[in-house]
C-alpha atoms as a PDB file:
ATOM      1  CA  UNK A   1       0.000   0.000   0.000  1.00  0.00           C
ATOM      2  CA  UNK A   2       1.512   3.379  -1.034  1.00  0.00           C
ATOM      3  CA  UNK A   3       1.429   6.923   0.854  1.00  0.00           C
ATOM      4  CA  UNK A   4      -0.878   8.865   0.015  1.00  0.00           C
ATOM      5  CA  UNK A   5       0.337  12.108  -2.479  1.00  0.00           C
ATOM      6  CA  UNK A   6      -1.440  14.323  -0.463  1.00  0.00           C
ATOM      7  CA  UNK A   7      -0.038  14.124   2.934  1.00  0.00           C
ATOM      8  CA  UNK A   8       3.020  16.625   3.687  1.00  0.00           C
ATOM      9  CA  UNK A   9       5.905  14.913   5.682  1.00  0.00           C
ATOM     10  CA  UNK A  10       8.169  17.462   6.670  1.00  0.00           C
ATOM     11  CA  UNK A  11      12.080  16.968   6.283  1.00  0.00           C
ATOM     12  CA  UNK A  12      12.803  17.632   9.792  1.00  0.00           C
ATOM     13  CA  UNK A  13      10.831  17.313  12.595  1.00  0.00           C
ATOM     14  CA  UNK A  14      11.446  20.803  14.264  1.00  0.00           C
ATOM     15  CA  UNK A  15      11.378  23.660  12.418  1.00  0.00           C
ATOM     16  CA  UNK A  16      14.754  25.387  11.791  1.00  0.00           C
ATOM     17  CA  UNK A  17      13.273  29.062  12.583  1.00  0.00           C
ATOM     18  CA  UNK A  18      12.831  27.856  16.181  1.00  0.00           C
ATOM     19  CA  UNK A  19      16.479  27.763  16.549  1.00  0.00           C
ATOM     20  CA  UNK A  20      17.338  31.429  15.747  1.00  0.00           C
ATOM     21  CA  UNK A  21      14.411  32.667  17.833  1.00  0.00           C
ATOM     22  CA  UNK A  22      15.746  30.448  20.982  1.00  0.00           C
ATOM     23  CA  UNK A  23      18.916  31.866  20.638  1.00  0.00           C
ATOM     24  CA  UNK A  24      17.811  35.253  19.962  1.00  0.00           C
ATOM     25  CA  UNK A  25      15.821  35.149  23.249  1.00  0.00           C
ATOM     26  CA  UNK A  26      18.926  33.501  25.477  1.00  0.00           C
ATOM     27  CA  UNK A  27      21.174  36.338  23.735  1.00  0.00           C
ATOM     28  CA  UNK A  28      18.778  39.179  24.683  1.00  0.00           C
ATOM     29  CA  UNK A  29      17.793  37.740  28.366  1.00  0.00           C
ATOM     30  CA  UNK A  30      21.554  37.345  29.072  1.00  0.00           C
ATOM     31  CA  UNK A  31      22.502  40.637  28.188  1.00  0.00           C
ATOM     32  CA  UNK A  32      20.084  42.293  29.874  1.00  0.00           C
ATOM     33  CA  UNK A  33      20.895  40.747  33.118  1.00  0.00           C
ATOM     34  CA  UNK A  34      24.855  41.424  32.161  1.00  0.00           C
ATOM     35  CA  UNK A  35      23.458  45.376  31.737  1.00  0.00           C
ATOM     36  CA  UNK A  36      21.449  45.453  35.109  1.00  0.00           C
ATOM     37  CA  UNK A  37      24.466  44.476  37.230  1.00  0.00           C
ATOM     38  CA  UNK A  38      27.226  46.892  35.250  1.00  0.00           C
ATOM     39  CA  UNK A  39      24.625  50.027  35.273  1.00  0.00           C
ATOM     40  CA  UNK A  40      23.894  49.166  39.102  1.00  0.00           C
ATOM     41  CA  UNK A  41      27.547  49.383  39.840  1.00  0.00           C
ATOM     42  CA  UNK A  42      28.010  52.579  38.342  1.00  0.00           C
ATOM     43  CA  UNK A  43      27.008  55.221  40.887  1.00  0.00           C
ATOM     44  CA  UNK A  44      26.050  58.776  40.716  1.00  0.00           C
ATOM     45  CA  UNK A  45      23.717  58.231  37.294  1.00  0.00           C
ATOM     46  CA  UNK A  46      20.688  60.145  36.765  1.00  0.00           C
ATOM     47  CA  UNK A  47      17.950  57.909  35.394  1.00  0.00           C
ATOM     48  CA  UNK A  48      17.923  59.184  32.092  1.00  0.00           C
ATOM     49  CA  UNK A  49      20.978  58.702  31.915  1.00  0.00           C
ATOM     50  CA  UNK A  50      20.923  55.200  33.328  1.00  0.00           C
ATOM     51  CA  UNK A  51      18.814  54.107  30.578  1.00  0.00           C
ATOM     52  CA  UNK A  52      21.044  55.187  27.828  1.00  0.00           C
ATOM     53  CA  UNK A  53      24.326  53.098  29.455  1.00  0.00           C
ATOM     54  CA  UNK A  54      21.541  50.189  30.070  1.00  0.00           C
ATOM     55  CA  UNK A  55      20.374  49.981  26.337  1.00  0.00           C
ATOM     56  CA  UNK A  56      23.943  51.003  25.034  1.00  0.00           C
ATOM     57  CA  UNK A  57      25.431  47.799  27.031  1.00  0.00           C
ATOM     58  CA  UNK A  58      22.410  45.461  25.525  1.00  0.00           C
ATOM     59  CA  UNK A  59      22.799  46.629  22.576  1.00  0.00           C
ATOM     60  CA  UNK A  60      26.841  46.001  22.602  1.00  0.00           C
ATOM     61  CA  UNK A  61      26.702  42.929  23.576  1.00  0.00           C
ATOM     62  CA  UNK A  62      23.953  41.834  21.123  1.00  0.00           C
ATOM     63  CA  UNK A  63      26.420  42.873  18.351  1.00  0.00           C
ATOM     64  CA  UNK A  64      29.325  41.417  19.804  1.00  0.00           C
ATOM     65  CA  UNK A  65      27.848  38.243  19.901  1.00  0.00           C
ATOM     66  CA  UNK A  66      25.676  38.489  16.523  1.00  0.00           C
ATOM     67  CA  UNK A  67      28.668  40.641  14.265  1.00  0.00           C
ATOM     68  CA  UNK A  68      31.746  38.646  15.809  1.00  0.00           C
ATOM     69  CA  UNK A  69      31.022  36.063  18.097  1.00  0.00           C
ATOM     70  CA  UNK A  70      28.836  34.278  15.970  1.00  0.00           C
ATOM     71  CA  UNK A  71      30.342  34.863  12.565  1.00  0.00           C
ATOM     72  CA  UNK A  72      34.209  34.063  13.104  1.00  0.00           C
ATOM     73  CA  UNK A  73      33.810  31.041  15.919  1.00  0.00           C
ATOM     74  CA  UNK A  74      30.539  29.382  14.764  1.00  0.00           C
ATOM     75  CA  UNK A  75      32.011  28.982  10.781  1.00  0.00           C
ATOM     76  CA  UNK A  76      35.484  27.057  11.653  1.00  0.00           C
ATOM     77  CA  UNK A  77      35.698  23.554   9.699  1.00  0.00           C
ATOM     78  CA  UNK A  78      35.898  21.863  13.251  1.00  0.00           C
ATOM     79  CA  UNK A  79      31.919  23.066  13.429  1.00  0.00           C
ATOM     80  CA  UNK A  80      30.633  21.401   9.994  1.00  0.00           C
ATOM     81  CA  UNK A  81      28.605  18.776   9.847  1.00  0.00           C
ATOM     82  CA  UNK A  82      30.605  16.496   7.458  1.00  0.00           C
ATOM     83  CA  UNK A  83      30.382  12.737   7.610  1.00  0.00           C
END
């Protein structure tokens, strides 16, 4: 008995988006916790002030890790999937 034509079997069972939007969420959760503890232990900020250095942290980190991090370590030959 055959399969039916109809009936769409995907190629993997988890879809490959899912990924990217896990590790988008552990990048952003992680650096805001890293920014919370480095704009706490800088004293005499107004809050204004505070928020700038907290968003300008978050937002250093994200591209460290997206623009450097990601592009030079995660594309060695040691990483590929090569049987």
């Amino acid at each position: 008995m055959g399969a039916n034509p109809n009936v769409h079997i995907p190629k993997e069972s988890w879809p490959n988006w899912t990924w990217y939007a896990i590790e988008f969420g552990i990048v952003i959760a992680v650096s805001m916790l890293v920014s919370r503890e480095i704009t706490n232990s800088i004293v005499g900020l107004t809050p204004e002030i505070q928020n700038y250095v907290f968003m300008g942290i978050v937002g250093g980190i994200f591209f460290i890790w997206y623009m450097i991090i990601r592009n030079f370590v995660f594309k060695r030959k040691i990483l590929e999937n090569k049987y």
